[in-house]
Protein backbone atom coordinates (compact mmCIF):
# COMPACT_ATOMS: atom_id res chain seq x y z
CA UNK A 1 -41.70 12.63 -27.13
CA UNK A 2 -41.23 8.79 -26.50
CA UNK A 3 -37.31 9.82 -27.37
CA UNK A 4 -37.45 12.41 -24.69
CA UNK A 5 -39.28 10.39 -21.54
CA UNK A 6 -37.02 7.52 -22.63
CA UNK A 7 -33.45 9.92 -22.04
CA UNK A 8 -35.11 11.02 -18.60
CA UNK A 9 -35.54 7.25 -17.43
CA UNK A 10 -32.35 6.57 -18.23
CA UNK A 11 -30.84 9.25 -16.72
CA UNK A 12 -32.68 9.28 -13.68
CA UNK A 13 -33.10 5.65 -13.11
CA UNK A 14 -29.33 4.28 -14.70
CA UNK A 15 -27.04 6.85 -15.24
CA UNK A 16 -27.34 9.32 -12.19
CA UNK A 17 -27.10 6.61 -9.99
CA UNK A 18 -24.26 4.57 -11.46
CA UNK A 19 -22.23 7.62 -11.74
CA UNK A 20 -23.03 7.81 -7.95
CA UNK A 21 -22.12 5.24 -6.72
CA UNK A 22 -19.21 3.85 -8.74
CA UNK A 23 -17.56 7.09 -7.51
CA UNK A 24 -18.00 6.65 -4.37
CA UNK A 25 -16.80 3.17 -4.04
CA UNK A 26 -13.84 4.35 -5.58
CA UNK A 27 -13.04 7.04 -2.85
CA UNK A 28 -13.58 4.48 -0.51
CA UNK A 29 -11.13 2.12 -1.80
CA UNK A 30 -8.40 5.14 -1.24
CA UNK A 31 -9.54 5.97 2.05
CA UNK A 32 -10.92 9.17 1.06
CA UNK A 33 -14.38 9.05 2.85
CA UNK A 34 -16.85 9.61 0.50
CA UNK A 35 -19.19 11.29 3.49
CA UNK A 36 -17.31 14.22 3.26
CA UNK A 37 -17.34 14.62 -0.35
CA UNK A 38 -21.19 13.88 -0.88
CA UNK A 39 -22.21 17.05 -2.26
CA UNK A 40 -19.34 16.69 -5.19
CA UNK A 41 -19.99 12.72 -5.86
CA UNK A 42 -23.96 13.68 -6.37
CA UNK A 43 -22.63 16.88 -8.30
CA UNK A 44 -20.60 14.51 -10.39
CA UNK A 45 -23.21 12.09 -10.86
CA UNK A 46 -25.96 14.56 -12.04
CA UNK A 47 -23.71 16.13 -14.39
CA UNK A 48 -21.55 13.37 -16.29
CA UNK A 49 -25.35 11.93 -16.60
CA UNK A 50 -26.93 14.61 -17.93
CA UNK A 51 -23.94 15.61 -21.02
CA UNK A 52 -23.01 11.69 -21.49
CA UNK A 53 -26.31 10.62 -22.18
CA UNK A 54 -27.53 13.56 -24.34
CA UNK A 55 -25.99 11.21 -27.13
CA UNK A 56 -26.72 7.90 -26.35
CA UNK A 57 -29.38 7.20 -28.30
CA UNK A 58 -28.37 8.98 -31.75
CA UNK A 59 -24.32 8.13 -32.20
CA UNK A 60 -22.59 4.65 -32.27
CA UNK A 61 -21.82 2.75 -28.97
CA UNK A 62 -18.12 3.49 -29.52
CA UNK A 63 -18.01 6.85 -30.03
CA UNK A 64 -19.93 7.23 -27.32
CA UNK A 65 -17.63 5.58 -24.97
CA UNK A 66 -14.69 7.25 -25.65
CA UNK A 67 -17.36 10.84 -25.08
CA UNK A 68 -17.74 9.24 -21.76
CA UNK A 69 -14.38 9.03 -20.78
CA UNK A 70 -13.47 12.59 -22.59
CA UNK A 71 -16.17 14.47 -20.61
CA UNK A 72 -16.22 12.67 -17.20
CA UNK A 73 -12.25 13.33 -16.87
CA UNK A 74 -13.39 17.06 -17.63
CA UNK A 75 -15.73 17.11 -14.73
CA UNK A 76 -13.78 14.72 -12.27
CA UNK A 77 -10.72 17.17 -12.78
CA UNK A 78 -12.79 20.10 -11.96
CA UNK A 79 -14.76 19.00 -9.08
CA UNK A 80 -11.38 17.69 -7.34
CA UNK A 81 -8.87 19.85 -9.05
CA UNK A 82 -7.80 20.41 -5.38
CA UNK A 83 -6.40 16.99 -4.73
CA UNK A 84 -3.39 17.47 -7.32
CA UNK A 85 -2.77 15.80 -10.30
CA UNK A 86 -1.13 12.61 -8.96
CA UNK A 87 -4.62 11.88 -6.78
CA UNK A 88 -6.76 12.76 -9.78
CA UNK A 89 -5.14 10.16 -12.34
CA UNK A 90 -5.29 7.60 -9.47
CA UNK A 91 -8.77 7.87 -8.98
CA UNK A 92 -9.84 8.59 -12.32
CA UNK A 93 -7.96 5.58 -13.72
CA UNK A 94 -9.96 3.53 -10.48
CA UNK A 95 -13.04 4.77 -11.25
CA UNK A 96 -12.77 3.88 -14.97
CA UNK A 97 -11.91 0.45 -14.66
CA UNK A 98 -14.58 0.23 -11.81
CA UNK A 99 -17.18 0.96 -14.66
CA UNK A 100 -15.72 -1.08 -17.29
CA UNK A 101 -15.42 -3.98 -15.36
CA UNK A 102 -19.17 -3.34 -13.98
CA UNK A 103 -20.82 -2.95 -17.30
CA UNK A 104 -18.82 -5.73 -18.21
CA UNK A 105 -20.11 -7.76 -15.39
CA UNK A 106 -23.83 -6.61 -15.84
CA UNK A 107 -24.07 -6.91 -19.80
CA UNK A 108 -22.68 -10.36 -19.38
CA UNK A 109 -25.50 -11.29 -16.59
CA UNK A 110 -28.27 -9.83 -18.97
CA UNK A 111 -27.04 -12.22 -21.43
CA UNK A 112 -27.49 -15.41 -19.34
CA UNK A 113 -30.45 -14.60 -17.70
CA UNK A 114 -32.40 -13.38 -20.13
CA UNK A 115 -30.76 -14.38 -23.47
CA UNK A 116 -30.90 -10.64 -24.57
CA UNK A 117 -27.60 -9.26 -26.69
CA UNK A 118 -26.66 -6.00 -24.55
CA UNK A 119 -26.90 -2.85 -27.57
CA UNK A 120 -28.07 0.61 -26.90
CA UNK A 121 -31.88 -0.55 -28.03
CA UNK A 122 -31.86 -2.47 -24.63
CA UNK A 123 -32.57 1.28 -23.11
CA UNK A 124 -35.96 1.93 -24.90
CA UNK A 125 -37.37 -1.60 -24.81
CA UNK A 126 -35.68 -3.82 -22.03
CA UNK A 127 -35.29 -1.05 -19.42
CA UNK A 128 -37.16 -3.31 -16.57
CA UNK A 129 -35.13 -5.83 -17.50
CA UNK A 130 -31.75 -3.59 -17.36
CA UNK A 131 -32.51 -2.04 -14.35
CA UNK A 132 -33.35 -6.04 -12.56
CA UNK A 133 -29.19 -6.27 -13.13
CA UNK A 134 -27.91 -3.03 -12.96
CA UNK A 135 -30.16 -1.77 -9.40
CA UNK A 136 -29.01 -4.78 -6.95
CA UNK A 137 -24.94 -4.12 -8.35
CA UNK A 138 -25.43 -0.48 -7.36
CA UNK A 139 -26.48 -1.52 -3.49
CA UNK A 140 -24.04 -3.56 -2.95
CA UNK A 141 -21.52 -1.41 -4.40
CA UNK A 142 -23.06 1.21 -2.09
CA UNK A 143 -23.27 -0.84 0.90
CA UNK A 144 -19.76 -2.11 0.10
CA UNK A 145 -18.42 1.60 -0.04
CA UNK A 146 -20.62 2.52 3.23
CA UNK A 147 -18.74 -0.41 4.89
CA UNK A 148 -15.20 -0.06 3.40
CA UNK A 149 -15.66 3.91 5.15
CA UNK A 150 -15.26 2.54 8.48
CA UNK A 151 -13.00 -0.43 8.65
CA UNK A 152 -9.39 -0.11 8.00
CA UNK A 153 -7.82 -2.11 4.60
CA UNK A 154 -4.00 -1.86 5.41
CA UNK A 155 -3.66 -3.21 1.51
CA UNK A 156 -5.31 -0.75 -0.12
CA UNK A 157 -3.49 1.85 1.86
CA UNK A 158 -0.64 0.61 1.18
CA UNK A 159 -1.44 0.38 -2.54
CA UNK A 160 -2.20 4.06 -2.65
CA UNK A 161 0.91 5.26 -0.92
CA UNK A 162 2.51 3.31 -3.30
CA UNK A 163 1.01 4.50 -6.35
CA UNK A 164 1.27 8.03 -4.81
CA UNK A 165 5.00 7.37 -4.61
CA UNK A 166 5.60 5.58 -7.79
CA UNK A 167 8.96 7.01 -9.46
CA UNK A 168 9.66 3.42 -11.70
CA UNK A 169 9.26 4.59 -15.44
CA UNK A 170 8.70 1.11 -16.23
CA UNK A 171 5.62 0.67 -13.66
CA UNK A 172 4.04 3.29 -15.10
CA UNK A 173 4.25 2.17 -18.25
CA UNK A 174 2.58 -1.37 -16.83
CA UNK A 175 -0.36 0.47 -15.40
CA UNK A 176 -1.12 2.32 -18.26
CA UNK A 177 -0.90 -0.68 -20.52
CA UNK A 178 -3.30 -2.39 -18.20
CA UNK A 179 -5.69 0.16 -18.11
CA UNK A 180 -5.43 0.14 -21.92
CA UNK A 181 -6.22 -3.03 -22.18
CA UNK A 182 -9.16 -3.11 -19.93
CA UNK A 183 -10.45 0.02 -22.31
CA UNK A 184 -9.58 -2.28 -25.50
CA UNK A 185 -11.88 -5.24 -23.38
CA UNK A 186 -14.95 -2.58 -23.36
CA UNK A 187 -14.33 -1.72 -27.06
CA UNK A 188 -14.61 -5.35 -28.36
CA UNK A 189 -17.38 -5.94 -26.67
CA UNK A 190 -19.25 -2.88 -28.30
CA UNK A 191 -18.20 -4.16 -31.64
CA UNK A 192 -19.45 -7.68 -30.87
CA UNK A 193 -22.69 -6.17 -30.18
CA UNK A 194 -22.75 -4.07 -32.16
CA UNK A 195 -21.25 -5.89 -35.61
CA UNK A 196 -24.31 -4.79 -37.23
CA UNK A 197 -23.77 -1.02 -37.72
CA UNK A 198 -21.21 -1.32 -39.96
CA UNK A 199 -18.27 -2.81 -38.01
CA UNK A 200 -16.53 -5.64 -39.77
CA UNK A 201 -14.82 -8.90 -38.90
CA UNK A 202 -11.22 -7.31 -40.11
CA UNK A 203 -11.82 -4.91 -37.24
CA UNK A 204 -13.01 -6.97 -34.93
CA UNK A 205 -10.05 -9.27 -35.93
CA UNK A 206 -7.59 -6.07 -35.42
CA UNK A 207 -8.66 -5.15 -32.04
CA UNK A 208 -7.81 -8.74 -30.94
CA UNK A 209 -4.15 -8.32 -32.15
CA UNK A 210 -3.99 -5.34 -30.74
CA UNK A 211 -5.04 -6.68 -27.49
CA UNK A 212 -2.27 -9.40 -27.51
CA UNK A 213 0.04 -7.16 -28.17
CA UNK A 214 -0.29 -5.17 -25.61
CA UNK A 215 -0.26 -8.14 -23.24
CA UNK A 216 2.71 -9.45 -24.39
CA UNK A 217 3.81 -5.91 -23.56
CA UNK A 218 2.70 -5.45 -20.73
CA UNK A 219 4.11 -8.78 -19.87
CA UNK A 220 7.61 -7.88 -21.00
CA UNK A 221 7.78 -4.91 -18.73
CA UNK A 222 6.19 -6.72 -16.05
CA UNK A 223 9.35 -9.28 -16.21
CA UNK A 224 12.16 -6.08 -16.52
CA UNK A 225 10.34 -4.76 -13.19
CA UNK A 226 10.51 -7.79 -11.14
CA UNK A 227 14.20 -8.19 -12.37
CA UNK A 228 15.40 -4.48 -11.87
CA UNK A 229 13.92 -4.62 -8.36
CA UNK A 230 15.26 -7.65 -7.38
CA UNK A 231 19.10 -6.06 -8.51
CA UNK A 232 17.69 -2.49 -6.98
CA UNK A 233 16.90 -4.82 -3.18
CA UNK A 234 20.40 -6.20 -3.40
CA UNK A 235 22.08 -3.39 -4.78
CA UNK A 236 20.73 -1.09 -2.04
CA UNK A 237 21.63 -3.80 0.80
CA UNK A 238 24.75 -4.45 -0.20
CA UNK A 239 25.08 -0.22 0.26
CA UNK A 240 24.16 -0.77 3.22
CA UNK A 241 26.16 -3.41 4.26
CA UNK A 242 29.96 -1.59 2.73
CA UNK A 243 28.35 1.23 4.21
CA UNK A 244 28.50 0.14 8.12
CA UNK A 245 31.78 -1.49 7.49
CA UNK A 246 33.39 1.45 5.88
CA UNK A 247 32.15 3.48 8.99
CA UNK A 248 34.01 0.58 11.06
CA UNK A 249 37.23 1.03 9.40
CA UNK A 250 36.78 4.65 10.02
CA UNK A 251 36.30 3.79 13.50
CA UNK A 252 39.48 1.79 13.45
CA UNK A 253 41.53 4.39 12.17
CA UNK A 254 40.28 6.92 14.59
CA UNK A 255 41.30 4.42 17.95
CA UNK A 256 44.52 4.41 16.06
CA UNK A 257 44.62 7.85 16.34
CA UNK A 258 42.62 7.94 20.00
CA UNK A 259 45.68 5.86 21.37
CA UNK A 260 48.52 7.84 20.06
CA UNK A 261 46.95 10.64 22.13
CA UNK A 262 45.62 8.83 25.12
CA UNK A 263 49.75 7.75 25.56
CA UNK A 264 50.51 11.18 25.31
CA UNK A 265 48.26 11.99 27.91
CA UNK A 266 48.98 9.51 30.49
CA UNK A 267 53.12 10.62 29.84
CA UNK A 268 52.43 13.73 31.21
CA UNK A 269 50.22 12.49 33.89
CA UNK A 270 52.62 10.49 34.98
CA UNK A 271 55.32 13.36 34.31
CA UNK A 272 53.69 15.23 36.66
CA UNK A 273 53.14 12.57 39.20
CA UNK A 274 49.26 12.61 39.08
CA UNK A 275 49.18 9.30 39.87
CA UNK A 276 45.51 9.28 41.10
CA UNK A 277 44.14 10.88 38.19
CA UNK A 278 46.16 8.73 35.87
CA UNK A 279 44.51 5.46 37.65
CA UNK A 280 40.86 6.84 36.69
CA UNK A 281 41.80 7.75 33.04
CA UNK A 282 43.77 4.59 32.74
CA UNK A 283 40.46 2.88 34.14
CA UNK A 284 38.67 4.41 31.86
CA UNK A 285 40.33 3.33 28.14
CA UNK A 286 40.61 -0.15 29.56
CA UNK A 287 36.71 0.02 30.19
CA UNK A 288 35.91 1.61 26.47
CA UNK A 289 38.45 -0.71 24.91
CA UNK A 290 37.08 -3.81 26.43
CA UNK A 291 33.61 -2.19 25.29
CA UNK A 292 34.87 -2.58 21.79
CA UNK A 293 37.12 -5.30 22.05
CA UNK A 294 34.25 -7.61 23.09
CA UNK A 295 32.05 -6.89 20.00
CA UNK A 296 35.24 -7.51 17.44
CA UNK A 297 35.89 -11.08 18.38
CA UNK A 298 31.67 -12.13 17.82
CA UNK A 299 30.80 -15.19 15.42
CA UNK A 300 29.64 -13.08 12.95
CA UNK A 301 31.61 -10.49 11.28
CA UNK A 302 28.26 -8.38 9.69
CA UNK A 303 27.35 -8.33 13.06
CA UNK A 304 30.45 -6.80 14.49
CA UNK A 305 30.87 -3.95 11.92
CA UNK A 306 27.34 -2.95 12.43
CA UNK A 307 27.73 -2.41 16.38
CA UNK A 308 30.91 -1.25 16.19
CA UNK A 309 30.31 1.34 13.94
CA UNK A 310 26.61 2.06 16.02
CA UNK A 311 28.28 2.91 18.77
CA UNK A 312 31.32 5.23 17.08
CA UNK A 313 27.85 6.53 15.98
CA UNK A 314 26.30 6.91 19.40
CA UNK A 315 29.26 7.98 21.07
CA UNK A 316 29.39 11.29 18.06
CA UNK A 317 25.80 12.07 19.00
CA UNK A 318 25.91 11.88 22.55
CA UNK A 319 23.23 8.45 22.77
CA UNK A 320 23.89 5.62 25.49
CA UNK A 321 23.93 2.77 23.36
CA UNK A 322 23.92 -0.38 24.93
CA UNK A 323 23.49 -4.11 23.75
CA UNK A 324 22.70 -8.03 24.78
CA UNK A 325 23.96 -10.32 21.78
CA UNK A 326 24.82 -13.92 22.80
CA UNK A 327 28.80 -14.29 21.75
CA UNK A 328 28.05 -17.95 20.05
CA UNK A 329 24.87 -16.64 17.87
CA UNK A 330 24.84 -18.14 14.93
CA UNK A 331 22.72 -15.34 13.05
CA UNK A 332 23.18 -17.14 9.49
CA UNK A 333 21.33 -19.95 10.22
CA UNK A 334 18.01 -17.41 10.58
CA UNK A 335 18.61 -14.64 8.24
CA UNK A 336 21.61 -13.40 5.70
CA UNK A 337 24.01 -11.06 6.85
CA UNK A 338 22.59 -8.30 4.86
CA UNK A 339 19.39 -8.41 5.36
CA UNK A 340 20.26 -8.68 9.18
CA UNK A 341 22.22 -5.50 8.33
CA UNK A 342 19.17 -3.95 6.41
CA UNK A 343 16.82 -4.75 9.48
CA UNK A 344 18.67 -3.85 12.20
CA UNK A 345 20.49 -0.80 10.56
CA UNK A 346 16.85 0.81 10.16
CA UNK A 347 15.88 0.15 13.72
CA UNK A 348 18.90 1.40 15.38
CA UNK A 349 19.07 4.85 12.83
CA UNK A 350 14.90 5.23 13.88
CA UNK A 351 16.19 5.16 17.47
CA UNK A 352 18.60 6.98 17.56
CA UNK A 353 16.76 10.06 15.36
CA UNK A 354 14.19 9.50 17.87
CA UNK A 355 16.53 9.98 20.54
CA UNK A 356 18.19 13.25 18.89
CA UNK A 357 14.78 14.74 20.22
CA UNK A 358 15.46 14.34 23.85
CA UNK A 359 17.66 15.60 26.45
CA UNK A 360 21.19 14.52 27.05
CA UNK A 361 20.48 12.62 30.23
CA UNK A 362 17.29 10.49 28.34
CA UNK A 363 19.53 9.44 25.08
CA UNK A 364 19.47 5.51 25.28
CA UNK A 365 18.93 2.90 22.77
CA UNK A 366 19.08 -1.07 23.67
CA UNK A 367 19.51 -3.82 21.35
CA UNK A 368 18.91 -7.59 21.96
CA UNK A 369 19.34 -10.72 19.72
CA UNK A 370 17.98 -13.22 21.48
CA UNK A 371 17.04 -17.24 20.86
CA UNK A 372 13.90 -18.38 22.72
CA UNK A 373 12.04 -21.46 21.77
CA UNK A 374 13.78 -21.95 18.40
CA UNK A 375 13.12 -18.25 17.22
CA UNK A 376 15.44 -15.23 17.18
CA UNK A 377 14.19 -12.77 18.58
CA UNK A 378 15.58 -8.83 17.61
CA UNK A 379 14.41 -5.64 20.00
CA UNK A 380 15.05 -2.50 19.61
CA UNK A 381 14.25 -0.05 22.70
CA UNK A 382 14.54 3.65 22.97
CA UNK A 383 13.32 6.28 25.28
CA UNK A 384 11.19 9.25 23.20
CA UNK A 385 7.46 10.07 22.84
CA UNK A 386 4.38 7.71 23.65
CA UNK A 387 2.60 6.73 20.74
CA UNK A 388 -0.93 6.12 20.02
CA UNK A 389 -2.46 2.83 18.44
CA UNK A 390 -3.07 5.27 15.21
CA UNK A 391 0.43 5.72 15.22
CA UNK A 392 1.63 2.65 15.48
CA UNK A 393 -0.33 0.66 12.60
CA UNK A 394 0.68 3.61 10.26
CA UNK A 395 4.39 3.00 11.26
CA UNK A 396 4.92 0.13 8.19
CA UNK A 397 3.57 2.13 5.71
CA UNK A 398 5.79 3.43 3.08
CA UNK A 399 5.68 7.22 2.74
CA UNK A 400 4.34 7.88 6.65
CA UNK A 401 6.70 8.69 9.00
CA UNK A 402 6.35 10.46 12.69
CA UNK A 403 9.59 12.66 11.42
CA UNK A 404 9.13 16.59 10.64
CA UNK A 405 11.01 16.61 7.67
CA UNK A 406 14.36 14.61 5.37
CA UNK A 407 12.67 11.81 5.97
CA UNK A 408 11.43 8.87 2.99
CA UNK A 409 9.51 7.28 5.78
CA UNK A 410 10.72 3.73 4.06
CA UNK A 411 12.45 2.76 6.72
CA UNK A 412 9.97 0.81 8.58
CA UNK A 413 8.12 -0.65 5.29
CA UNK A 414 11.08 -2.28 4.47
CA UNK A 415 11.86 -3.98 7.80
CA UNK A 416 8.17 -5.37 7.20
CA UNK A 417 8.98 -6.48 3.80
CA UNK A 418 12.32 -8.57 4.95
CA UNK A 419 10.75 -9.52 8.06
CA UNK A 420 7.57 -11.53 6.17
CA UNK A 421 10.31 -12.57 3.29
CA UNK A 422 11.37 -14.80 6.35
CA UNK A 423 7.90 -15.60 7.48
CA UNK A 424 8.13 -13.74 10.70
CA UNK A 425 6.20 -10.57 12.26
CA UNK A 426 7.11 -7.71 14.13
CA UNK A 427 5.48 -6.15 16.92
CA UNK A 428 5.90 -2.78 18.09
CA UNK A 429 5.13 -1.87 21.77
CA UNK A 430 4.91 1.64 23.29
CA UNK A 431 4.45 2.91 27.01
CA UNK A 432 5.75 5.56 29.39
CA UNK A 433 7.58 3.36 31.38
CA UNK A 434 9.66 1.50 28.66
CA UNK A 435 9.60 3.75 25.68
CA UNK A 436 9.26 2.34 22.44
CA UNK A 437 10.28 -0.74 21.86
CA UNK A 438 10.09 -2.64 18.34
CA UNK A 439 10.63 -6.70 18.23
CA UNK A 440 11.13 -8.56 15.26
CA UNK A 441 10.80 -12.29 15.62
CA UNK A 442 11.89 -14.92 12.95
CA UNK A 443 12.50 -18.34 12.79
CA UNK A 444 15.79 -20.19 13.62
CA UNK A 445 16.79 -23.32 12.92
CA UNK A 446 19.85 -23.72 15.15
CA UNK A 447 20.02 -22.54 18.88
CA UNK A 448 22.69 -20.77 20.71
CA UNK A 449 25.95 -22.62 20.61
């Protein structure tokens, strides 16, 4: 009977509400708001309780830990089976280190303030005691979650869309090492409270090996990551860069072309003594060549490729593009030529796709580089679409885009990422009047020349 009132305490007083609310600090980590999934978290509470605990009193602490994880994946899986898989393991694998790192936290408080050696006994004779450490960590992680519901953590949305997105073999294998070893953390510390049901020192011993090995490899893989994407970021610039002046040389080649036929044409104009009309044309190529022209002969070669080949570009798709770049601008003293290339070259494309959407007549894009109190300053402007504040803070992360479809929605995130790598900040501005218009700002250590 005592065996029997002491499960239903447990359940009802630890266990129900733990489940509770460790799972619903967890959805509110990922932005999920637990408000609308109450019915499920108290669902999931009530019945992980009720099957975990049937055994806690009667097996050893280890097994039963690795019966919670079994049978709480079970019912986590079918309560949000409709999320998808990818959602499930990244909650789940939250949620599980949530609790680890709680009972962790609690056992180790119960130990310092009242000298007591957390084991399963603790729930028949200490319960006051258990519930004096365990009760105020459950309010605050349900005030925490209550609060984290309403206000906006860019990180851990980030985070998510990251994890959601995760493709790198390698960071996989880092995350599940890590959540490995937090699991290995939870077993040792059974053992060492436990040692006295039959667990010995060469297993204790083991378990710490085993632990160091998998930080040394998680380590290791840790060190290929950094390295691979550090050789994937310049890799893909330099892409980028060969990329825009490939399309230059293109361009080249085609005003080669362009002027055997714009001779040809002005032969027979003259031929046929259309003088008038032959002043206009003539007019004209000198005004699109000294377009070009002007552009070719800048300070900085990147720079040149890149607008050249913008406007062949703009020209194919029918967009007014139009640009204000100081002729002396020494751009390398701010940022490298390909990560100018990187930043500007996602801009530009994003303005112009925006501009795809619009009439003929409303097609215009404007870029300025521009020094003003020793910072250069980089805006992008482009007629298209008003959009809200929501919008507008979503625009950096990676994976959201305001595009119906083809789209990585990347773009953005990684003008973010090179613009802090410099310690500057972008601002993005959007009205009727002006359009859109994105500035990047960075510092500069030389001015105009």
């Amino acid at each position: 009977m005592d065996l029997i009132i002491g499960y239903f305490q447990i359940l009802l007083l630890l266990s129900i509400p733990q489940a509770y609310v460790h799972l619903r600090f967890t959805l509110a980590i990922w932005r999920f708001k637990p408000s609308l999934f109450e019915r499920k978290i108290v669902l999931f509470g009530v019945l992980s309780s009720i099957l975990v605990d049937l055994d806690i009193l009667h097996i050893q602490p280890l097994i039963h830990l690795v019966s919670y994880f079994i049978l709480t994946l079970i019912i986590f899986y079918w309560l949000f089976r409709s999320f998808g898989y990818k959602k499930i393991i990244i909650l789940y694998f939250s949620f599980s280190i949530l609790v680890m790192l709680v009972e962790l936290t609690c056992a180790m408080l119960i130990e310092v303030i009242y000298g007591l050696d957390p084991h399963k006994d603790m729930f028949l004779n200490h319960l006051p005691r258990l519930l004096s450490v365990f009760m105020p960590v459950f309010l605050l992680l349900y005030f925490l979650s209550r609060y984290m519901e309403k206000r906006r953590f860019r990180f851990f949305r980030q985070l998510y869309q990251y994890l959601l997105n995760l493709n790198q073999t390698r960071m996989k294998v880092i995350l599940i090492l890590t959540f490995f070893q937090t699991f290995l953390l939870g077993v040792l510390f059974v053992i060492r409270n436990e040692n006295k049901n039959g667990y010995t020192d060469t297993t204790f011993k083991f378990l710490i090996y085993f632990l160091v090995c998998l930080t040394f490899c998680a380590f290791f893989f840790t060190l290929r990551l950094l390295v691979r994407t550090q050789k994937e970021a310049v890799r893909q610039t330099q892409d980028v860069y060969v990329s825009e002046l490939g399309k230059m040389l293109t361009s080249i080649r085609g005003q080669r072309h362009d002027f055997l036929n714009h001779v040809q044409v002005m032969s027979s104009m003259l031929k046929m003594n259309k003088l008038d009309r032959l002043k206009v044309y003539m007019d004209e190529i000198v005004t699109e060549a000294h377009t070009f022209s002007e552009i070719l002969f800048h300070s900085s070669p990147a720079l040149a490729a890149f607008i050249q080949a913008k406007m062949e570009i703009a020209i194919t798709r029918n967009i007014s593009f139009t640009y204000d770049i100081p002729q002396g601008l020494d751009i390398e003293a701010s940022i490298k030529s390909i990560d100018m290339v990187k930043i500007m070259g996602n801009l530009v494309d994003n303005a112009f796709d925006e501009s795809d959407t619009l009439p003929s007549e409303r097609r215009f894009v404007h870029l300025s580089i521009q020094v003003v109190a020793g910072q250069m300053q980089i805006g992008v402007r482009n007629q298209g679409r008003l959009l809200s504040e929501t919008e507008i803070r979503k625009l950096t992360l990676p994976g959201y885009t305001t595009k119906k479809s083809g789209h990585s929605g990347l773009g953005l995130a990684i003008v973010q990422e090179r613009v802090q790598h410099y310690k500057g900040f972008m601002v993005i501005d959007s009205c009727k009047e002006n359009g859109t218009t994105i500035q990047v700002t960075l510092p500069h250590r030389n001015s105009v020349a």
